[in-house]
Structures are given as C-alpha cells and as structure tokens.
C-alpha atoms as a PDB file:
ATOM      1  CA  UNK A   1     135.646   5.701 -41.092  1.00  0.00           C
ATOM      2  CA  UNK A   2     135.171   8.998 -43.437  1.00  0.00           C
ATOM      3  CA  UNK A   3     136.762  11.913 -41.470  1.00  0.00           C
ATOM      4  CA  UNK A   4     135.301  15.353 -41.978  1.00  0.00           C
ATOM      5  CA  UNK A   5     136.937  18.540 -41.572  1.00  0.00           C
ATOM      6  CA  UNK A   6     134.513  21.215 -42.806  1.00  0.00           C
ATOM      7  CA  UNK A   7     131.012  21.507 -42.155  1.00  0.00           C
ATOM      8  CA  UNK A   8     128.705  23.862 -44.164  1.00  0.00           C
ATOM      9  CA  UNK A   9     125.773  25.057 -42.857  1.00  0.00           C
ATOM     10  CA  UNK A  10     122.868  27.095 -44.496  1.00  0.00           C
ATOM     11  CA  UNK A  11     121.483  29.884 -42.328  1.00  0.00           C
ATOM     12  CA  UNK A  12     117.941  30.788 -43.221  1.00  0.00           C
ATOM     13  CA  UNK A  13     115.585  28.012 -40.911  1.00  0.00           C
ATOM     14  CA  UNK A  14     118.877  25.999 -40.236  1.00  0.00           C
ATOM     15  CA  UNK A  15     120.667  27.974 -37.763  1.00  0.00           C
ATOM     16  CA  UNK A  16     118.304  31.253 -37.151  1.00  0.00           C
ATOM     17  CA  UNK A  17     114.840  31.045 -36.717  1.00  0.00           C
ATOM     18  CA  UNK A  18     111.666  32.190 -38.839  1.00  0.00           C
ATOM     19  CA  UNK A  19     111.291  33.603 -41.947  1.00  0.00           C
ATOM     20  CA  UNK A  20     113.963  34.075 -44.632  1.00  0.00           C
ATOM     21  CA  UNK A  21     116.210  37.125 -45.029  1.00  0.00           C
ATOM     22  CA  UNK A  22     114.501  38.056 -48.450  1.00  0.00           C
ATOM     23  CA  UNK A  23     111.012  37.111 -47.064  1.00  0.00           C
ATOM     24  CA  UNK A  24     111.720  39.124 -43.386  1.00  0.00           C
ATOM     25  CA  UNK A  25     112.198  42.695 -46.305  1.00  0.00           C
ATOM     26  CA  UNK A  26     108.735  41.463 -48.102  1.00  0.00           C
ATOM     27  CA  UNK A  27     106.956  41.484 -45.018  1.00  0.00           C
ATOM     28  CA  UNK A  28     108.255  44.516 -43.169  1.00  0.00           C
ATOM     29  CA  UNK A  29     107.326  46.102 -47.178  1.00  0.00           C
ATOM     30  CA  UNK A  30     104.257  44.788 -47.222  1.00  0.00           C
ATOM     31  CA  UNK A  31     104.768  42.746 -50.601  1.00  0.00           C
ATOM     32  CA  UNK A  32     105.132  39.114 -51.967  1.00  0.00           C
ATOM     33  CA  UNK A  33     107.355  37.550 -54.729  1.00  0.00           C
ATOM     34  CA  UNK A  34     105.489  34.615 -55.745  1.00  0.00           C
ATOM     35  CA  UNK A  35     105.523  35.793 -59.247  1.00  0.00           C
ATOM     36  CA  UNK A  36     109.280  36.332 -59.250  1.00  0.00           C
ATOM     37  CA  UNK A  37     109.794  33.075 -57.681  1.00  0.00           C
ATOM     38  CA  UNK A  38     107.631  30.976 -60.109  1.00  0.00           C
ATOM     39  CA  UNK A  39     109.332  32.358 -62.794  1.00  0.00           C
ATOM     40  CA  UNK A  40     112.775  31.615 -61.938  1.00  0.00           C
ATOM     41  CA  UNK A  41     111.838  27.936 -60.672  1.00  0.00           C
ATOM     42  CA  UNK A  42     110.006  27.512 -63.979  1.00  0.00           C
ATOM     43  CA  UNK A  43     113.586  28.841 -65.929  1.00  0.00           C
ATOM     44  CA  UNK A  44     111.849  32.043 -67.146  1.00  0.00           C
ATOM     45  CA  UNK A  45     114.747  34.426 -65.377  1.00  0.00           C
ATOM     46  CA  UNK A  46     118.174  33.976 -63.956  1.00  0.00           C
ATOM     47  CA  UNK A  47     118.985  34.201 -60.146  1.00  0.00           C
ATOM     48  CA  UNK A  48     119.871  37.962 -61.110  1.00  0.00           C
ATOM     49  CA  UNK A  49     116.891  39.014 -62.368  1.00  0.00           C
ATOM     50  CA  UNK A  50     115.173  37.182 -59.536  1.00  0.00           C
ATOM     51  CA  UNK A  51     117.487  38.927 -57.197  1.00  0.00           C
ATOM     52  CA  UNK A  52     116.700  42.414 -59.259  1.00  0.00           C
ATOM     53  CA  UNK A  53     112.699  41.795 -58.968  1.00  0.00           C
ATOM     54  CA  UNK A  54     112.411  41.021 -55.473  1.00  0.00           C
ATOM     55  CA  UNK A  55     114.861  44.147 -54.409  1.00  0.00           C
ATOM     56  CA  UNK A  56     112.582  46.488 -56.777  1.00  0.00           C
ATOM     57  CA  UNK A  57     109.278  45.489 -54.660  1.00  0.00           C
ATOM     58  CA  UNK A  58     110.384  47.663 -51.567  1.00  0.00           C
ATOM     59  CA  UNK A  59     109.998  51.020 -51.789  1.00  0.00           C
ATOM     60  CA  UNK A  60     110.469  53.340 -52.056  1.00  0.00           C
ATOM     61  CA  UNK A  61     114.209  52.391 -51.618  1.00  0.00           C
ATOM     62  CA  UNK A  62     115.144  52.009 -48.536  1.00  0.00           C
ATOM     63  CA  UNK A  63     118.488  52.689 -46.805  1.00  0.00           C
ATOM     64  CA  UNK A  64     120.769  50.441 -45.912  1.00  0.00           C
ATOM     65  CA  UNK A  65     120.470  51.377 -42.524  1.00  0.00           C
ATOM     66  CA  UNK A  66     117.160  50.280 -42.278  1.00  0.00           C
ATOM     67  CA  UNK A  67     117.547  46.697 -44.245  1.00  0.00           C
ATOM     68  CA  UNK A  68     120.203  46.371 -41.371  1.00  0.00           C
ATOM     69  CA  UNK A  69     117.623  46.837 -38.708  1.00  0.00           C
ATOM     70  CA  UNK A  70     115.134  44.310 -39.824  1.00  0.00           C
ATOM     71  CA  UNK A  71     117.823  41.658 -41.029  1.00  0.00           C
ATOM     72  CA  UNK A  72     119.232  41.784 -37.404  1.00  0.00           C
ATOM     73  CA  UNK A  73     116.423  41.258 -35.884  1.00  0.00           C
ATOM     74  CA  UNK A  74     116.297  37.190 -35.998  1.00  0.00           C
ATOM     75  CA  UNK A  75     116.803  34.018 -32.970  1.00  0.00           C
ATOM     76  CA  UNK A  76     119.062  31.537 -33.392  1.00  0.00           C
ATOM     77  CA  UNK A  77     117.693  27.655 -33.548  1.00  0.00           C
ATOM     78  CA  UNK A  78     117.444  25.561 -30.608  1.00  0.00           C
ATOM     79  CA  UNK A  79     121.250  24.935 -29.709  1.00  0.00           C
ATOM     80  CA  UNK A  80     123.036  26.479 -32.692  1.00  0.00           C
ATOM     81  CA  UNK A  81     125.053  28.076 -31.027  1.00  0.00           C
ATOM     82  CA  UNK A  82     126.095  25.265 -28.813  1.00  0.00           C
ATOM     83  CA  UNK A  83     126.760  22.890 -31.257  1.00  0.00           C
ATOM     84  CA  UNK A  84     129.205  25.407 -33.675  1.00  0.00           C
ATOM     85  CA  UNK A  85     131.381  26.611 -30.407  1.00  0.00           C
ATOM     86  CA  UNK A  86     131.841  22.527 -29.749  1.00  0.00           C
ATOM     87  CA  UNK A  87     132.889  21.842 -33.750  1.00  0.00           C
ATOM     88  CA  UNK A  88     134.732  24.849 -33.569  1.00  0.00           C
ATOM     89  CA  UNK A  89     136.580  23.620 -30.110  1.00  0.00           C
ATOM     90  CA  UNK A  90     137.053  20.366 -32.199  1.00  0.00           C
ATOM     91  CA  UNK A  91     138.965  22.187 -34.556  1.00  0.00           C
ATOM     92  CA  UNK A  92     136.756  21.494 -36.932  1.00  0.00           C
ATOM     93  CA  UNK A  93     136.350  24.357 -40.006  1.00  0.00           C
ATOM     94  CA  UNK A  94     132.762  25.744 -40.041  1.00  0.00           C
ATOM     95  CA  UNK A  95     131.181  28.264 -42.808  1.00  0.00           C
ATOM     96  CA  UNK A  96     127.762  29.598 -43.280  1.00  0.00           C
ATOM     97  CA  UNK A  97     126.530  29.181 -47.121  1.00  0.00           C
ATOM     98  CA  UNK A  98     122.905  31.111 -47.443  1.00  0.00           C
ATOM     99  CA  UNK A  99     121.122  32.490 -50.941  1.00  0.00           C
ATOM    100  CA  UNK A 100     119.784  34.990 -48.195  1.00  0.00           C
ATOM    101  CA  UNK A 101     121.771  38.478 -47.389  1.00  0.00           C
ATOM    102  CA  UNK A 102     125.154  38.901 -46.187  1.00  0.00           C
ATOM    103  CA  UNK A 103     123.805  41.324 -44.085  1.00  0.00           C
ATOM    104  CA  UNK A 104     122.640  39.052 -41.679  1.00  0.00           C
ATOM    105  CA  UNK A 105     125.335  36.214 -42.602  1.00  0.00           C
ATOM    106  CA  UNK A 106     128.145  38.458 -41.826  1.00  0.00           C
ATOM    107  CA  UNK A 107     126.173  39.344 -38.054  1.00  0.00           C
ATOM    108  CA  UNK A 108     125.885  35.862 -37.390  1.00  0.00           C
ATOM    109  CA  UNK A 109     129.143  34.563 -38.099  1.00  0.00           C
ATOM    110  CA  UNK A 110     130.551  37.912 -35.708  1.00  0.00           C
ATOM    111  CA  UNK A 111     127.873  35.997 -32.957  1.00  0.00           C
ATOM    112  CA  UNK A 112     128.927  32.715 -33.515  1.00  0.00           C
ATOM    113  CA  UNK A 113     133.247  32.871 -34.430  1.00  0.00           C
ATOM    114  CA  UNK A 114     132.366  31.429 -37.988  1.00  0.00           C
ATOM    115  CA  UNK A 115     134.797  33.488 -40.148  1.00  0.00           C
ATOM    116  CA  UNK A 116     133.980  32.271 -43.423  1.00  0.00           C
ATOM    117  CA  UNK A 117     130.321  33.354 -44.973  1.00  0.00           C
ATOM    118  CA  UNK A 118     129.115  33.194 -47.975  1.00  0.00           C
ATOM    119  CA  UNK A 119     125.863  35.083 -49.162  1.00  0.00           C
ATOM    120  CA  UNK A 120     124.247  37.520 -51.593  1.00  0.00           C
ATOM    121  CA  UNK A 121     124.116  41.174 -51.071  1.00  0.00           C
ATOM    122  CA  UNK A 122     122.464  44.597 -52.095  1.00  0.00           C
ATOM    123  CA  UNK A 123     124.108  47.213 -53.931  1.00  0.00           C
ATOM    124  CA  UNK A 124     123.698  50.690 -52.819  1.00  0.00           C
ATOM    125  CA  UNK A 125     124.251  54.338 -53.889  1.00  0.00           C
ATOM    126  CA  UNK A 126     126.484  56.671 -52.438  1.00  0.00           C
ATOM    127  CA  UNK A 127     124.329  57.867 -49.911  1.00  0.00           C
ATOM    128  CA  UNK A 128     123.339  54.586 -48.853  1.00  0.00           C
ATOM    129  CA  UNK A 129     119.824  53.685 -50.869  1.00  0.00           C
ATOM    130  CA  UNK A 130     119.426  50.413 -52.394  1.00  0.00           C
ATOM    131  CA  UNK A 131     119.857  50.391 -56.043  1.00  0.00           C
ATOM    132  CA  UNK A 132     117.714  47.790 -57.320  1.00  0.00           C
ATOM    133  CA  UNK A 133     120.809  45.569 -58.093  1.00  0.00           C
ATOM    134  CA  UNK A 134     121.674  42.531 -55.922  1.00  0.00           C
ATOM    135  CA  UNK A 135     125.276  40.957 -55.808  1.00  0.00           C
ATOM    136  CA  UNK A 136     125.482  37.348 -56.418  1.00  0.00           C
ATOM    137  CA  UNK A 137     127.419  34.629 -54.634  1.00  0.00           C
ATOM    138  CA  UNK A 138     125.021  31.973 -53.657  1.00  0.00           C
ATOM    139  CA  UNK A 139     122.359  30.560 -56.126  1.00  0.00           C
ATOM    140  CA  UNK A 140     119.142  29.406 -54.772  1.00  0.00           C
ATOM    141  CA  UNK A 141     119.003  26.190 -56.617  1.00  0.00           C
ATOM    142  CA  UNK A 142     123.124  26.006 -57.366  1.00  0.00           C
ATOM    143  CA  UNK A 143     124.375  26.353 -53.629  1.00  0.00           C
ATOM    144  CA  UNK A 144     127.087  23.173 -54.249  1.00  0.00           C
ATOM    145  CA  UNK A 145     128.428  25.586 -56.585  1.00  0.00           C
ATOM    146  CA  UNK A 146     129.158  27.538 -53.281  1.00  0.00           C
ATOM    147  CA  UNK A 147     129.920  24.894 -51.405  1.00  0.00           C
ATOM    148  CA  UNK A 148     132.709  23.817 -54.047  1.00  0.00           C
ATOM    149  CA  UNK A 149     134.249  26.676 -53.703  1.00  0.00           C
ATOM    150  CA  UNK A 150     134.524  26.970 -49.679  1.00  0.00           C
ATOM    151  CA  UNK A 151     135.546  23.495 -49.712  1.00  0.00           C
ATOM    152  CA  UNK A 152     138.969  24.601 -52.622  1.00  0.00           C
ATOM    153  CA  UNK A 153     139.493  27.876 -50.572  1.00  0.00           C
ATOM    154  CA  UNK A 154     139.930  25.452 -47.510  1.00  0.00           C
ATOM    155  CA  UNK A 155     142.053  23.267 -49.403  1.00  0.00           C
ATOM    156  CA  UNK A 156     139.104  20.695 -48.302  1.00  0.00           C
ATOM    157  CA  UNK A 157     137.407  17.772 -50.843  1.00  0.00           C
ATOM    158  CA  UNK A 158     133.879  17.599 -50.916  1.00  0.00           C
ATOM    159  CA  UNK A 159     134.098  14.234 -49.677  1.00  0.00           C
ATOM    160  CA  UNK A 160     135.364  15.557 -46.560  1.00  0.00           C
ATOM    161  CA  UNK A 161     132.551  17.932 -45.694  1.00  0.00           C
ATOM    162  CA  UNK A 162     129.250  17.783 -43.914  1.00  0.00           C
ATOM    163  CA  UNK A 163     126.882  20.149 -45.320  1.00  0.00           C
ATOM    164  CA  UNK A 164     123.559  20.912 -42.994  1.00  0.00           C
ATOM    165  CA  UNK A 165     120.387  22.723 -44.323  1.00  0.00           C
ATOM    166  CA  UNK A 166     116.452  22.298 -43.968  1.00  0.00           C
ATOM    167  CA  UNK A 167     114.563  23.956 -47.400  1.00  0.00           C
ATOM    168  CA  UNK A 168     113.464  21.574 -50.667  1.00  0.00           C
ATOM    169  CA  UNK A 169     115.993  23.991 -52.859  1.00  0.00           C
ATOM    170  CA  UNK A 170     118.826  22.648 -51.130  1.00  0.00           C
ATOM    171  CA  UNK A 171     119.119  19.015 -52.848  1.00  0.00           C
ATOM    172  CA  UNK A 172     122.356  19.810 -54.506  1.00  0.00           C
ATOM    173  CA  UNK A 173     123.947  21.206 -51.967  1.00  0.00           C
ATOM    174  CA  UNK A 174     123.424  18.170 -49.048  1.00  0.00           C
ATOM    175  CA  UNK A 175     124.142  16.306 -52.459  1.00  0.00           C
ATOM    176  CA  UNK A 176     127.467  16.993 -52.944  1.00  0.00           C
ATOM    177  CA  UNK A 177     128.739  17.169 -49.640  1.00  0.00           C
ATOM    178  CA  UNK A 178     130.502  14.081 -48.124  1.00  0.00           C
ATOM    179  CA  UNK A 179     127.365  14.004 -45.623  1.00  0.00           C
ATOM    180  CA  UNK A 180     124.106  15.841 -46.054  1.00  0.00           C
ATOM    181  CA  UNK A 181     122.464  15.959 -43.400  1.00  0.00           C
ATOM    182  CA  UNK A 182     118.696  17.425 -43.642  1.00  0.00           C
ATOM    183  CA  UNK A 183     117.021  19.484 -40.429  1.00  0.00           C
ATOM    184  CA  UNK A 184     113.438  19.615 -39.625  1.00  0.00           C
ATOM    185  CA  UNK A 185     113.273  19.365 -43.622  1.00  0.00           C
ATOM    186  CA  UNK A 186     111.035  19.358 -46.487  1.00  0.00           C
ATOM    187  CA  UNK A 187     109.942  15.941 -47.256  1.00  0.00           C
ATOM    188  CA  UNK A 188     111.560  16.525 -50.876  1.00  0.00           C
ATOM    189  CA  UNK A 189     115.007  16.882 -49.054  1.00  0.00           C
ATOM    190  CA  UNK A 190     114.503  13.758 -46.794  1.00  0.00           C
ATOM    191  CA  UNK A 191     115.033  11.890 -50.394  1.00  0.00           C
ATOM    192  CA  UNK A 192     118.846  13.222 -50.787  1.00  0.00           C
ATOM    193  CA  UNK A 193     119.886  13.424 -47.023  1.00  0.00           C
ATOM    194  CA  UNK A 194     122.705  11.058 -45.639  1.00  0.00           C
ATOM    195  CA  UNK A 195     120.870  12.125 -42.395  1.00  0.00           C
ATOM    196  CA  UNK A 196     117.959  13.520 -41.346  1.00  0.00           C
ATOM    197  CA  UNK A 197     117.556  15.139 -37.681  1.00  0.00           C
ATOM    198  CA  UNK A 198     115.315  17.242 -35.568  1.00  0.00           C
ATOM    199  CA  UNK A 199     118.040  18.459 -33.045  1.00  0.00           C
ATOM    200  CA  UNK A 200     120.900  20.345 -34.060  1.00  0.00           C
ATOM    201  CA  UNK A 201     123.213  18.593 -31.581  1.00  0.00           C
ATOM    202  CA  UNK A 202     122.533  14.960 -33.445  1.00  0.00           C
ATOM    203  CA  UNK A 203     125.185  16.328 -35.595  1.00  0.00           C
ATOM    204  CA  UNK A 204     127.720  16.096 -32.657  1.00  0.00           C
ATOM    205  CA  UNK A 205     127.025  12.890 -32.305  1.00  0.00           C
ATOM    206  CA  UNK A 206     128.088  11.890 -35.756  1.00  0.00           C
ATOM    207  CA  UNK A 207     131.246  13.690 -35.587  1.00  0.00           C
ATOM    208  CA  UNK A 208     132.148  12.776 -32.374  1.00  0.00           C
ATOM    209  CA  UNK A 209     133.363   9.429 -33.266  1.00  0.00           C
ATOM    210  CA  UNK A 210     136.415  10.699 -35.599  1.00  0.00           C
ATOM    211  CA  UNK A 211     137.809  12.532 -32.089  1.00  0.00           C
END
C-alpha cells in the first residue's frame, strides 16, 4: 500500500466557503474580470499581467487594511477543520496551495496549525495602498509547479502526496500528486481525480488505513 506523508490542499471552495479571494475584492469593488480571465485562458497574457489587470479594477486603490477586512471575512467548509487537526494529530504534513491571496492563506493556516502556505500577494506602497502589482507564487493553471516545490522543501516525492482541490483549473495539480482527490468538483476535474468526494472527512478514510 502507497503511504502518504503530505497532503496539499487548495483553499478557495476546498477548505473555505464561497467565492474566491480575487472574486470576494471584485464584488465588494463592484467590477468583473471576465475579460482578463479570457485572455489569459486563451494565452493572450501571462499570470502577471492577469494578476496586474484584475488588481487595477479596484479603485481607487485601496489600503491594505481594507483588502484585509474583506479577505477575512470567509467560513470554513463543512468539517475542514476537523479533518486537518486529525491529519495533523496523525503526523501527517499538511500545506495550503491557493492562486488566491496570501492574505487570507496566511489567516487560515494561523486558524487551522497549517504552517506551510503558499499563495499570491499584493504589493503595496509605503503607506499601505495597493500598487497595481501582484506577487507571484501560485499559477492558476501551473499549481503542480507549486506543489513540486512544497513537496522538495519537505524533502517529500510527489508520489507520496495527496493533493485535494474542487475548480476545473486544477487538473495538473490533482495530476501530479500521488492521489488527487477532487471535492464537490467540476465535472472537467472528475476526469483526472484518483478520487472524487462530497465530504471532506472521506479523505480520512483513505488515509486511515496506512496508521
């Protein structure tokens, strides 16, 4: 039997509820990006300048201080937090992986004891005012590219971990994990999932067996 020792989880509709980080700031700013996003699914811009044309629709710029407030305000899935204390108790390594904000990464993984996150963030001036500029870590449609590099900084192979999303851009990334396992997904990523659930705390059943 395959033992696992890390298990990656996206954050956005996998373990918090609702809308996306980037699509919680388009709301509260009264905008969309489906121009942005056509043209970076269509190759016509990089996940910079997707990053840079999304952050450039809110303003006028807001303050950090006030992304903060509206990224924090989120609910965890059914039994998230139930199911990473018990891998965590199991000793098991867990890490949150999200093309969303590290904002809200960074506050969840301070709720849950998840020490490692990976996400993208916002530059800001000295006074606190978003620049227009994003930071990248996590590509949208490249998040194994992420995932690689949790599972080297762990000293982990990709065969060992279990990686745990729900969204139709996240084929690679259940792709090159050891076990992808799809929740409450996208039709498009029932085709690549190793598993496919509806309740969190299926996972725990899976792992279970190597304890």
């Amino acid at each position: 039997m395959r033992e696992y020792r890390l298990v990656v989880f996206d954050m956005d509709g996998t373990i918090i509820s609702g809308l996306n980080s980037w699509q919680c700031l388009h709301r509260h700013f009264g905008v969309e990006n489906l121009t942005n996003m056509r043209d970076y699914l269509e190759k016509k811009i990089d996940y910079s300048e997707f990053m840079r044309r999304d952050i450039k629709l809110w303003q006028p710029p807001p303050h950090i201080e006030e992304v903060r407030r509206i990224l924090l305000d989120y609910e965890l899935e059914p039994h998230a937090q139930y199911v990473i204390e018990k891998l965590l108790n199991w000793g098991l390594k867990v890490c949150i992986v999200s093309a969303g904000i590290d904002i809200r990464a960074k506050d969840l993984g301070e709720k849950l004891g998840i020490k490692c996150t990976v996400a993208n963030g916002l530059k800001i001036d000295g006074n606190g005012y978003l620049t227009g500029e994003g930071i990248l870590r996590v590509e949208l449609l490249k998040k194994e590219k992420a995932l690689e590099r949790v599972a080297k900084s762990h000293g982990v192979k990709l065969s060992e971990c279990v990686a745990v999303a729900d969204s139709k851009f996240d084929k690679s990334f259940l792709s090159a994990a050891g076990l992808g396992v799809a929740y409450k997904p996208s039709q498009e990523l029932v085709e690549c999932a190793d598993l496919v659930i509806e309740d969190l705390r299926e996972i725990l059943k899976v792992l279970r067996e190597q304890f």
